[in-house]
N, C-alpha and C. Protein backbone atom coordinates (compact mmCIF):
# COMPACT_ATOMS: atom_id res chain seq x y z
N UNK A 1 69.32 -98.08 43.08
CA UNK A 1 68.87 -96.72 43.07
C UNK A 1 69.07 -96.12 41.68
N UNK A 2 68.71 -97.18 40.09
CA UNK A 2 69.22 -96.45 39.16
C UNK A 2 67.80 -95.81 38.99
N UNK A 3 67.70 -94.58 38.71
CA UNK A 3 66.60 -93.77 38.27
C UNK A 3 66.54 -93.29 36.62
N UNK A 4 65.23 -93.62 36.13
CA UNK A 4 65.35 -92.76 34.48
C UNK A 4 65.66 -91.47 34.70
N UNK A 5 66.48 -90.55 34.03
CA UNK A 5 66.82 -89.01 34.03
C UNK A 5 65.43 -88.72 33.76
N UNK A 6 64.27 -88.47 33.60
CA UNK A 6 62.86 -88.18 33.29
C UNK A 6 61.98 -88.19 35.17
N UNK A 7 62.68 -89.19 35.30
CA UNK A 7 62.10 -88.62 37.28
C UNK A 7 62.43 -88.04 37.91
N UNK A 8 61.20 -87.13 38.07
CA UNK A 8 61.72 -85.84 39.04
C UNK A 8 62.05 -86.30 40.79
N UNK A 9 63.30 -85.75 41.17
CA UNK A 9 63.67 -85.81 42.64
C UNK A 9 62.59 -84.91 43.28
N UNK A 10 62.56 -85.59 44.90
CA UNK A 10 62.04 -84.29 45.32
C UNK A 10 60.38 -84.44 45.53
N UNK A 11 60.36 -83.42 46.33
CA UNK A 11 58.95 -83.04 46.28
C UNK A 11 58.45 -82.26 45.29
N UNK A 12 57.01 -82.08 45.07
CA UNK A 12 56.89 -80.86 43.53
C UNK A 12 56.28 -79.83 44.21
N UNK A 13 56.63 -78.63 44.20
CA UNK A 13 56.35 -77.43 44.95
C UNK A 13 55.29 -76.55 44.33
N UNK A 14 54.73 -76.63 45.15
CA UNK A 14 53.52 -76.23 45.03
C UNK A 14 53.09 -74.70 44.80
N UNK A 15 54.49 -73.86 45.07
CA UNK A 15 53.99 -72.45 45.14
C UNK A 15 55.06 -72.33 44.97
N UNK A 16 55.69 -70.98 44.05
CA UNK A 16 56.54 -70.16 43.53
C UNK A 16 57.71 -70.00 44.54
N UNK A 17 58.68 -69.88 44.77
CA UNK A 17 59.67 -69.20 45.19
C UNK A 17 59.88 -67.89 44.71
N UNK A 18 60.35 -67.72 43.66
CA UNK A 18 60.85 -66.55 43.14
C UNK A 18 60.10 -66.67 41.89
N UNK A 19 60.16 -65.17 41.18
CA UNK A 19 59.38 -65.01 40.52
C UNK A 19 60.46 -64.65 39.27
N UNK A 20 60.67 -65.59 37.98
CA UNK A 20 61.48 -65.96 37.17
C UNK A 20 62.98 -65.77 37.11
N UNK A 21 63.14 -66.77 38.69
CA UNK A 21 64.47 -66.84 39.51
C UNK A 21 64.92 -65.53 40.18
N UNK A 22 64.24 -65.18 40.08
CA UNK A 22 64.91 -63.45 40.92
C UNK A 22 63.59 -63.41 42.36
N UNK A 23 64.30 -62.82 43.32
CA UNK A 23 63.83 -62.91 44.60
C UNK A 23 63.05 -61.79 44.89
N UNK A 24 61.80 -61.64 45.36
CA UNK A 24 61.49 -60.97 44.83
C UNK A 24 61.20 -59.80 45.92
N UNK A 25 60.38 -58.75 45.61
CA UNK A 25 60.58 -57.15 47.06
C UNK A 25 60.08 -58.23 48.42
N UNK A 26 59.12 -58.72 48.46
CA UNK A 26 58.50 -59.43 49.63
C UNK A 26 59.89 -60.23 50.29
N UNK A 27 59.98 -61.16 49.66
CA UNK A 27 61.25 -61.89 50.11
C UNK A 27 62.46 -61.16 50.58
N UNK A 28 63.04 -59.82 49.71
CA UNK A 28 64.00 -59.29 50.31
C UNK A 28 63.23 -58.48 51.80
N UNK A 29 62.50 -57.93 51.88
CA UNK A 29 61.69 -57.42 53.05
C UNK A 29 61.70 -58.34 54.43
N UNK A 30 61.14 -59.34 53.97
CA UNK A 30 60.68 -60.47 54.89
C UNK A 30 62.39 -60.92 55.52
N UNK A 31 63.20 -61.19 54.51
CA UNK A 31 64.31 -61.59 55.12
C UNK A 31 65.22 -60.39 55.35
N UNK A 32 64.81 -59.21 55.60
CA UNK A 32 65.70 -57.78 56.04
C UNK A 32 65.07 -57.91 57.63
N UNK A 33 63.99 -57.67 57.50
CA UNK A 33 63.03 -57.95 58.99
C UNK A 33 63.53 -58.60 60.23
N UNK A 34 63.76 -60.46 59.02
CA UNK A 34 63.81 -61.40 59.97
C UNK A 34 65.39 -61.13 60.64
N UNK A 35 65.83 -60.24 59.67
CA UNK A 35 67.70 -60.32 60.23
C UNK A 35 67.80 -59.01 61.39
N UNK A 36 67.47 -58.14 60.84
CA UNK A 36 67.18 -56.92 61.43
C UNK A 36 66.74 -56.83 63.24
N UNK A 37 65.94 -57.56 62.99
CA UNK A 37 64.84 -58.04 64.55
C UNK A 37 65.18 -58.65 64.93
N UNK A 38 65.89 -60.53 64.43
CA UNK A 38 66.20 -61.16 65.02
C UNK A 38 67.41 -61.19 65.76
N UNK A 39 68.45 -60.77 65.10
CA UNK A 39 69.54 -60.30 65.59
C UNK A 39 69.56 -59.76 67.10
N UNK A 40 68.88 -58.32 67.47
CA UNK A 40 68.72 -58.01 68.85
C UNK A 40 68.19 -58.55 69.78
N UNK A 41 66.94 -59.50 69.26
CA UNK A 41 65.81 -60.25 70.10
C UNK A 41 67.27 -61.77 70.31
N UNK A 42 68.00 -62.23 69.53
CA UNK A 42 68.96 -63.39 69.75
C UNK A 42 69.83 -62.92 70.77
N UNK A 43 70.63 -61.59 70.30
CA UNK A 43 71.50 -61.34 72.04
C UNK A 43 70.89 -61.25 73.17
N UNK A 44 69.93 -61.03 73.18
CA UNK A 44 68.81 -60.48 74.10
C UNK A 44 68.38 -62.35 75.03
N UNK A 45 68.15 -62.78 74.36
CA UNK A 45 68.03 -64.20 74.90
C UNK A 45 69.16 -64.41 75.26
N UNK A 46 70.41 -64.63 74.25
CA UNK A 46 71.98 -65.27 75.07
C UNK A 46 72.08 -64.87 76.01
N UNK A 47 72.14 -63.43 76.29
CA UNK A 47 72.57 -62.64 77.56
C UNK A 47 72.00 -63.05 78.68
N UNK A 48 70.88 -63.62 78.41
CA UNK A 48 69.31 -64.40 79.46
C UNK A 48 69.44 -65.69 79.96
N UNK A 49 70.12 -66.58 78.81
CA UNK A 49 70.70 -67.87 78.94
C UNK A 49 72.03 -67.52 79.69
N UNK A 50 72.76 -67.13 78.76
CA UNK A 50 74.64 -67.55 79.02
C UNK A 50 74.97 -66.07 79.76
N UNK A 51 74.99 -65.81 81.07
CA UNK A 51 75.55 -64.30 81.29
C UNK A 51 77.11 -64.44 81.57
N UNK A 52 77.70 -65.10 80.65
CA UNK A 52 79.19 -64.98 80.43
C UNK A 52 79.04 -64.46 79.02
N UNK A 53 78.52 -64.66 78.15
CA UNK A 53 78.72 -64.22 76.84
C UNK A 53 77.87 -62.40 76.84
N UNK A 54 77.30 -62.38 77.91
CA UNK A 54 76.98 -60.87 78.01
C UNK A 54 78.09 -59.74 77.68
N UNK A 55 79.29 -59.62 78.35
CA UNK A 55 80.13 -58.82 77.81
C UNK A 55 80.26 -58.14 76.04
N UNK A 56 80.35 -59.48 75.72
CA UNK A 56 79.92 -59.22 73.82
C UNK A 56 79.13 -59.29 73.25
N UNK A 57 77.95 -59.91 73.78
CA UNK A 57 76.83 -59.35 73.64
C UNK A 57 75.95 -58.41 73.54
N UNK A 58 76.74 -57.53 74.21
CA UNK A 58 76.11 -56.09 74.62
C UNK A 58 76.65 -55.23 74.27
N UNK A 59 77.81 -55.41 73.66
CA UNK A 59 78.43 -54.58 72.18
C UNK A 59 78.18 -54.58 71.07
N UNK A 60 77.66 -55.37 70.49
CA UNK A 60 76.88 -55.95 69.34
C UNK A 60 75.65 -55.28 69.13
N UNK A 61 75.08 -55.30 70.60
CA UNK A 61 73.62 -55.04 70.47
C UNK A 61 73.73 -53.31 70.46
N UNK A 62 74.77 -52.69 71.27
CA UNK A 62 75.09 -51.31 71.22
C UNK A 62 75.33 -50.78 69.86
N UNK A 63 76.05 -51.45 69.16
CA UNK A 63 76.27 -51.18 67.58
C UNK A 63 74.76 -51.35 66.46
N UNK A 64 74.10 -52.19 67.01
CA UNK A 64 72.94 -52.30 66.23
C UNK A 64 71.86 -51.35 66.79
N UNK A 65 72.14 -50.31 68.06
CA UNK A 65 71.07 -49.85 68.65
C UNK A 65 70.56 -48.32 67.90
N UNK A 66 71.40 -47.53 67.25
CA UNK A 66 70.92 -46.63 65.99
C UNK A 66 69.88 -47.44 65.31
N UNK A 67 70.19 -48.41 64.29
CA UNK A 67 69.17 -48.71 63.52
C UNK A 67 67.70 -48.85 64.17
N UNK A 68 68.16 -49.70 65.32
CA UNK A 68 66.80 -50.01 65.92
C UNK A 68 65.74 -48.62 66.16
N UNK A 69 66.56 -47.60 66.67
CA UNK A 69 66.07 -46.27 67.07
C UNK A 69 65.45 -46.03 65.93
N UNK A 70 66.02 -45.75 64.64
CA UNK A 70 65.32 -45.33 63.85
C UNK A 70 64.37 -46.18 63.09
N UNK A 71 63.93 -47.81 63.34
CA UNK A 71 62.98 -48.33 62.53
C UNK A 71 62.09 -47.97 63.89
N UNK A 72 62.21 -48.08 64.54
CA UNK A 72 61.19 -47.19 65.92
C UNK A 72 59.96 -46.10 65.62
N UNK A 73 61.02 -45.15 65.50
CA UNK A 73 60.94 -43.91 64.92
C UNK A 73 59.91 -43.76 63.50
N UNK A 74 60.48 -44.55 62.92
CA UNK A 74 59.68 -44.65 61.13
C UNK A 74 58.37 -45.49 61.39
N UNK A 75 58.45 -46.38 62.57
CA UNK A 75 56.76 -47.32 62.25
C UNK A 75 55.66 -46.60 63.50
N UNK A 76 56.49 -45.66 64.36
CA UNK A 76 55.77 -44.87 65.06
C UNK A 76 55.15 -44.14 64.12
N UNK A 77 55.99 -43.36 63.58
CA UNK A 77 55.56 -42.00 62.16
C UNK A 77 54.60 -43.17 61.13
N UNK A 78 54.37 -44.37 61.04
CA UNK A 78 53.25 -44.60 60.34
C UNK A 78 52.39 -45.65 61.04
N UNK A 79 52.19 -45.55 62.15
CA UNK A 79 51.20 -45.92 62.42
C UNK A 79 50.22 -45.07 63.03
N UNK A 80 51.09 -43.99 63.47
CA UNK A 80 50.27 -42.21 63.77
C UNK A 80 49.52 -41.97 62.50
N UNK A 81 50.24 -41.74 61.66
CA UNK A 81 49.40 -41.29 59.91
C UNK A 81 48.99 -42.08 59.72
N UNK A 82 48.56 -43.43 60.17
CA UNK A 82 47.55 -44.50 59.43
C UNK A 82 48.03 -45.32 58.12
N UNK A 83 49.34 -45.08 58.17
CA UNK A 83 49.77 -45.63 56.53
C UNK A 83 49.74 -44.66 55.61
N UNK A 84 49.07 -44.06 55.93
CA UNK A 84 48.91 -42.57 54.67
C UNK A 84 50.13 -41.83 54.09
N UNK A 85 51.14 -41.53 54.88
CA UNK A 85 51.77 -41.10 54.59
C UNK A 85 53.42 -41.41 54.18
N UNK A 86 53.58 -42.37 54.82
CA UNK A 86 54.85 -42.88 55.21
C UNK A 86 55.03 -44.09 55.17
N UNK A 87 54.20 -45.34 54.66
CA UNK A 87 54.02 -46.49 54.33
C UNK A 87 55.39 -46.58 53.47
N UNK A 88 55.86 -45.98 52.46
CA UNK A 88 57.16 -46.35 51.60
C UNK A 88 58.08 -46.44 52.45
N UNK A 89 58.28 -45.76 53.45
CA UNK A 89 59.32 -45.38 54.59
C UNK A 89 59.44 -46.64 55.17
N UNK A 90 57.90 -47.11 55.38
CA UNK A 90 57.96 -48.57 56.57
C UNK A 90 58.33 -49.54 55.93
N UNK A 91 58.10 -49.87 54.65
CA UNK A 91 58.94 -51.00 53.62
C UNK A 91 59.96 -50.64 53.07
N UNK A 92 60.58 -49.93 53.03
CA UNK A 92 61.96 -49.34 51.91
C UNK A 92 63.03 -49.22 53.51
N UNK A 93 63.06 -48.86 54.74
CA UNK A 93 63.84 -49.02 55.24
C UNK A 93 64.36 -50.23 55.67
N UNK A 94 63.75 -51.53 55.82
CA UNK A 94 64.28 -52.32 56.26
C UNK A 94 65.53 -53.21 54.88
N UNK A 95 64.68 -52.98 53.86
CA UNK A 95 66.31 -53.30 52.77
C UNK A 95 66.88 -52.61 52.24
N UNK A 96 66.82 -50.95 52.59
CA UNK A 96 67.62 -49.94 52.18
C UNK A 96 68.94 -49.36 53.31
N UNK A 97 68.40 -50.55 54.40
CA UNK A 97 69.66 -49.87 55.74
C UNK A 97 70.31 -51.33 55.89
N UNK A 98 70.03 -52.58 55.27
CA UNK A 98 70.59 -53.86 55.88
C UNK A 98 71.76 -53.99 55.62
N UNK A 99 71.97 -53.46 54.53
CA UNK A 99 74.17 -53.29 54.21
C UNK A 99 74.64 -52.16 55.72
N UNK A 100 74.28 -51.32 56.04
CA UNK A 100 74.51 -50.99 56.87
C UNK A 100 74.74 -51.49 57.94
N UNK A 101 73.34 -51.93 58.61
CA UNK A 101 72.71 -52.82 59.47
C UNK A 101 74.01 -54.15 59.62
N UNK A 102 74.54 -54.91 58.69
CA UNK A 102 75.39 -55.67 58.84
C UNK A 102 76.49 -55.64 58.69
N UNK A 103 77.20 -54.28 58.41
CA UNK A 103 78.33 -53.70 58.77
C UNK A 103 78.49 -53.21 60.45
N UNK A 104 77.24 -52.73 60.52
CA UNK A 104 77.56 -51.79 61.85
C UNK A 104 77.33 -53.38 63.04
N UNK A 105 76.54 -54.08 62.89
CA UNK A 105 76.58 -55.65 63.74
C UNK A 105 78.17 -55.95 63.67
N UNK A 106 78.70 -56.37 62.44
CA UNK A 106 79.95 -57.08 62.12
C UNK A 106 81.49 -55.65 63.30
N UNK A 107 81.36 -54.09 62.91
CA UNK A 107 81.78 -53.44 63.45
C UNK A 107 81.75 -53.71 65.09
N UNK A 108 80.50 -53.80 65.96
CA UNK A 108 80.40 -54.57 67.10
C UNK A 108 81.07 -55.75 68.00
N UNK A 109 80.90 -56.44 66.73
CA UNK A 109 81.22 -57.82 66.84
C UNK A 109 82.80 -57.97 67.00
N UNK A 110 83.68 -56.73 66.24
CA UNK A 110 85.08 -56.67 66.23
C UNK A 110 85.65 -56.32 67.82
N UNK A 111 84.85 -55.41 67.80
CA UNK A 111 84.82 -54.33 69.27
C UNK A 111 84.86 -55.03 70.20
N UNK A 112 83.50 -56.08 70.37
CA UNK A 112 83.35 -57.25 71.74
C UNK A 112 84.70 -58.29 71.96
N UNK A 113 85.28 -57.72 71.15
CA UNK A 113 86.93 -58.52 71.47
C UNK A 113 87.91 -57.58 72.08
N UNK A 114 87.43 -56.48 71.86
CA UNK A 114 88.61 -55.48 73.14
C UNK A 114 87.87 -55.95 74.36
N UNK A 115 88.74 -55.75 75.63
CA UNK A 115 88.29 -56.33 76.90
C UNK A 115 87.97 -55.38 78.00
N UNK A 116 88.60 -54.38 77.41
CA UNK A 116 87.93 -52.90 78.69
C UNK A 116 86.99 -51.94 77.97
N UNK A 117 86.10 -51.30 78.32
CA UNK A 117 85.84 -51.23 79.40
C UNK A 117 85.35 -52.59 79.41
N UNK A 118 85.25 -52.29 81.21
CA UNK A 118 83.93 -53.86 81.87
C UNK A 118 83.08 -53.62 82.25
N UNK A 119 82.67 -52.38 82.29
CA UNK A 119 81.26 -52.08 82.76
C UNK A 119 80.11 -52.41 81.84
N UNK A 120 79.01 -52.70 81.81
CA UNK A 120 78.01 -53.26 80.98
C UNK A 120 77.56 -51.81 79.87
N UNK A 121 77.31 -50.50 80.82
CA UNK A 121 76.86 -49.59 80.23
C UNK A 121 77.88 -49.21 79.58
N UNK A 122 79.36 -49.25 79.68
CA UNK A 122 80.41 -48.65 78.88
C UNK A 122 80.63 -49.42 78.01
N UNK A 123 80.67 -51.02 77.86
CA UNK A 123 80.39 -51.57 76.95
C UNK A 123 79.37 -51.39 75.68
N UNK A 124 77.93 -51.11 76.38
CA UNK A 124 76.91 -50.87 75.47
C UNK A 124 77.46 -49.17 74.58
N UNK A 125 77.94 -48.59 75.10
CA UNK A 125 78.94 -47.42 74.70
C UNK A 125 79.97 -47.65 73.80
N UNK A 126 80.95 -48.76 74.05
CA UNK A 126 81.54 -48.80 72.66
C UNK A 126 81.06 -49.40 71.52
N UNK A 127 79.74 -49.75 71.75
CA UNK A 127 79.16 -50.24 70.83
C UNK A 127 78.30 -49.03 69.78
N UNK A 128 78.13 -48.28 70.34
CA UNK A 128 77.49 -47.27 69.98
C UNK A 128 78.49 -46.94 69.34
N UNK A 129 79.76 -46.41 69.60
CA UNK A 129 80.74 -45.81 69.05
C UNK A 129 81.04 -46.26 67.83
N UNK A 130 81.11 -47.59 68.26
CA UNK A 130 81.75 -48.58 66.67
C UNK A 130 80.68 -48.83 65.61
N UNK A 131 79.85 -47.93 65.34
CA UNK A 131 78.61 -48.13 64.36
C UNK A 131 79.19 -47.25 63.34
N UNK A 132 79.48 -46.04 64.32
CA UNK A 132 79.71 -45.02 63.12
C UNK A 132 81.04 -45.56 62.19
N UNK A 133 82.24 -45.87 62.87
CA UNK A 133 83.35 -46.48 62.42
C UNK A 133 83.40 -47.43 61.49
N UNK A 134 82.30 -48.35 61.68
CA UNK A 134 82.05 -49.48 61.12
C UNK A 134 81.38 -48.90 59.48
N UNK A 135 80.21 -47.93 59.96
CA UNK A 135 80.22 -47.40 58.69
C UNK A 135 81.30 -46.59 57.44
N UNK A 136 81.77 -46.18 58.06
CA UNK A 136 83.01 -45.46 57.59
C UNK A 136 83.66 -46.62 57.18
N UNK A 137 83.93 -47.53 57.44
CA UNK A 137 84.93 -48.79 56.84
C UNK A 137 84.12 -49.24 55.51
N UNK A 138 82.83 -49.25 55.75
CA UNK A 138 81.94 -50.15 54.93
C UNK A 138 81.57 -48.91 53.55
N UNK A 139 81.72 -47.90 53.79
CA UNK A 139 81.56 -46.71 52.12
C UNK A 139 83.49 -46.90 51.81
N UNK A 140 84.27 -46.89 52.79
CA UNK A 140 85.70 -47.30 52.10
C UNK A 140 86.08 -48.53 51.40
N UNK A 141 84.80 -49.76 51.78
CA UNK A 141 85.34 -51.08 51.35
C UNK A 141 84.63 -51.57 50.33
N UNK A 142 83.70 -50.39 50.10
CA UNK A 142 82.44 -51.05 48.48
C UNK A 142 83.07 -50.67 47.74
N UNK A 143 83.56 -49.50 47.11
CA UNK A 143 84.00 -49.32 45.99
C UNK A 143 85.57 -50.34 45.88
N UNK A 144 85.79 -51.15 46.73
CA UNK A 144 87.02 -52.89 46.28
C UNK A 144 86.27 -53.48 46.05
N UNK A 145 85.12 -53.67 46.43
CA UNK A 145 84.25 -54.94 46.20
C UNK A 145 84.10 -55.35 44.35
N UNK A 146 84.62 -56.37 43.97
CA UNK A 146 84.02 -56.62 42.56
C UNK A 146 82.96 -56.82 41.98
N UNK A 147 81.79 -55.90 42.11
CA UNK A 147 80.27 -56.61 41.65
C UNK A 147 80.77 -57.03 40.21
């Protein structure tokens, strides 16, 4: 397997990734979307498959259920105006709320480890609760962060 350093590994790719190594608005969009959406539509199945993992499941999804409300909200408001008006709104929220968006999931996710309540709807309730909290942790924990 000795190879000349002059042969390329690999397949040769045919189309750009990034556009002079930096990722570019589409890509961050596309992968805010895919996290954003997939996320609720994934508990949403477990809970369907495994209804033992429902309990924390449905805290998770309670913590992520603000955001959802409001990308709701924003693609209702542009698909009423036709795009006309509010089109920036429908692309700029999905990677302008995903630091959020994965604080307030991760906040959830802490929560689905307390064990009471047991009710499904009081569950989906502390999930709700722990969004705001979660945010509040997450404007206290950027300014440690070392960019």
């Amino acid at each position: 397997m000795n190879r000349p350093l002059s042969t390329p590994r690999g397949p040769k790719r045919r189309f750009k990734v990034t556009e002079e190594g930096r990722v570019t608005e589409t890509q961050m969009n596309v992968g805010a979307i895919a996290v954003e959406l997939g996320l609720p539509l994934a508990l949403i199945v477990l809970m369907a498959l495994n209804p033992k993992a429902t309990p924390r499941a449905i805290v998770v999804l309670g913590a992520v259920f603000p955001a959802l409300c409001l990308y709701v909200a924003v693609t209702i408001s542009c698909l009423v105006s036709g795009g006309q008006l509010d089109i920036f709104a429908f692309f700029a929220m999905w990677v302008m709320t995903f630091a959020v968006y994965v604080a307030a999931a991760l906040g959830g996710l802490a929560m689905s480890f307390v064990r009471r309540p047991a009710g499904k709807l009081a569950r989906f309730g502390l999930g709700l609760l722990s969004a705001p909290v979660a945010y509040f942790a997450f404007v206290l924990l950027v300014p440690l962060i070392p960019w």
